[in-house]
Protein backbone atom coordinates (compact mmCIF):
# COMPACT_ATOMS: atom_id res chain seq x y z
CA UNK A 1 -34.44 -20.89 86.71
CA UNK A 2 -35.42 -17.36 86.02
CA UNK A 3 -35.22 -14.39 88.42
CA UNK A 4 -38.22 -13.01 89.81
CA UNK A 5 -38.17 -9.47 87.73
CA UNK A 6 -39.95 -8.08 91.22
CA UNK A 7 -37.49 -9.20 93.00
CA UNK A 8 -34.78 -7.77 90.94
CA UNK A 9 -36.56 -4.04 91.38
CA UNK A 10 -36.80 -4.67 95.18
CA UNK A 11 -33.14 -4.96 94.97
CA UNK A 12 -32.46 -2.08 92.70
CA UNK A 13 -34.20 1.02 94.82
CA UNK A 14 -32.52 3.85 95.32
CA UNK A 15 -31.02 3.35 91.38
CA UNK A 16 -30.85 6.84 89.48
CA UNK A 17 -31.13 5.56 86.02
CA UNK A 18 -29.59 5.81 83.76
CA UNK A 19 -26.88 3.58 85.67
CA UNK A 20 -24.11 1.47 84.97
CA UNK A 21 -23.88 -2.10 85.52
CA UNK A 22 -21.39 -1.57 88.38
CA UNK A 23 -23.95 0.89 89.91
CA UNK A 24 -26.38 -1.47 89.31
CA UNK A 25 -24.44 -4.04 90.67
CA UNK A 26 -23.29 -1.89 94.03
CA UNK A 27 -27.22 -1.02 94.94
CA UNK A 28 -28.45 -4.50 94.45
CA UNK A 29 -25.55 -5.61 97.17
CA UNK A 30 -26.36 -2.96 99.46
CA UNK A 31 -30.16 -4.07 99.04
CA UNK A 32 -29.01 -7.53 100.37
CA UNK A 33 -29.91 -9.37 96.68
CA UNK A 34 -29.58 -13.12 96.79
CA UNK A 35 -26.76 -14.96 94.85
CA UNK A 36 -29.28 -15.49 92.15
CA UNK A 37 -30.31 -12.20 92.02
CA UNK A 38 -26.34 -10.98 91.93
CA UNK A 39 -25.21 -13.50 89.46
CA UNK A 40 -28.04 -12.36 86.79
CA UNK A 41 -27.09 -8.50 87.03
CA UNK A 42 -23.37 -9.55 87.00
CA UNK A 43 -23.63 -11.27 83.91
CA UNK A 44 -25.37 -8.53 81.94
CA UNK A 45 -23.03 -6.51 79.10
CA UNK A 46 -21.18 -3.90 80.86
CA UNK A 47 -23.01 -0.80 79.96
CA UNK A 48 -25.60 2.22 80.60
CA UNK A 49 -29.22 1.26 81.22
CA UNK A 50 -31.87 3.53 81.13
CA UNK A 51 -34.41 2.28 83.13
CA UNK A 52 -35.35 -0.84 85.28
CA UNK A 53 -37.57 -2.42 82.83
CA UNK A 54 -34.19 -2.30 80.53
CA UNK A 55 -32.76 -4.23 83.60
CA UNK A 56 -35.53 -6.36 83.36
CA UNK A 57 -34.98 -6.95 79.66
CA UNK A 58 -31.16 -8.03 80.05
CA UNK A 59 -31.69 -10.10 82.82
CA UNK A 60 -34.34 -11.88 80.90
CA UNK A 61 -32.09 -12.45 78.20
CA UNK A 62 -29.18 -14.08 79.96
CA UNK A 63 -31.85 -16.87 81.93
């Protein structure tokens, strides 16, 4: 089942882009993200992203 992209950016505030995956990873937590939310932005590639809607993107990708 696919995430809810709005719920993903509800999860990501705060995020200075561009941002790692581990500092993407580290906000969502501390935004309280559910497992589903966490195991989608763990399992993107381990690199910069420029913006959310490149979050988006990945996350899209890997549902």
């Amino acid at each position: 089942m696919a995430v809810n992209p709005i719920e993903i950016q509800k999860s990501l505030g705060g995020v200075s882009y561009p941002a790692s995956k581990d500092e993407i990873v580290k906000q969502a937590k501390q935004h309280g993200a559910d497992r589903k939310i966490m195991d989608a932005l763990k399992s993107m590639p381990d690199k910069e992203y420029d913006s959310p809607a490149e979050v988006n993107k990945e996350v899209r990708k890997g549902s």
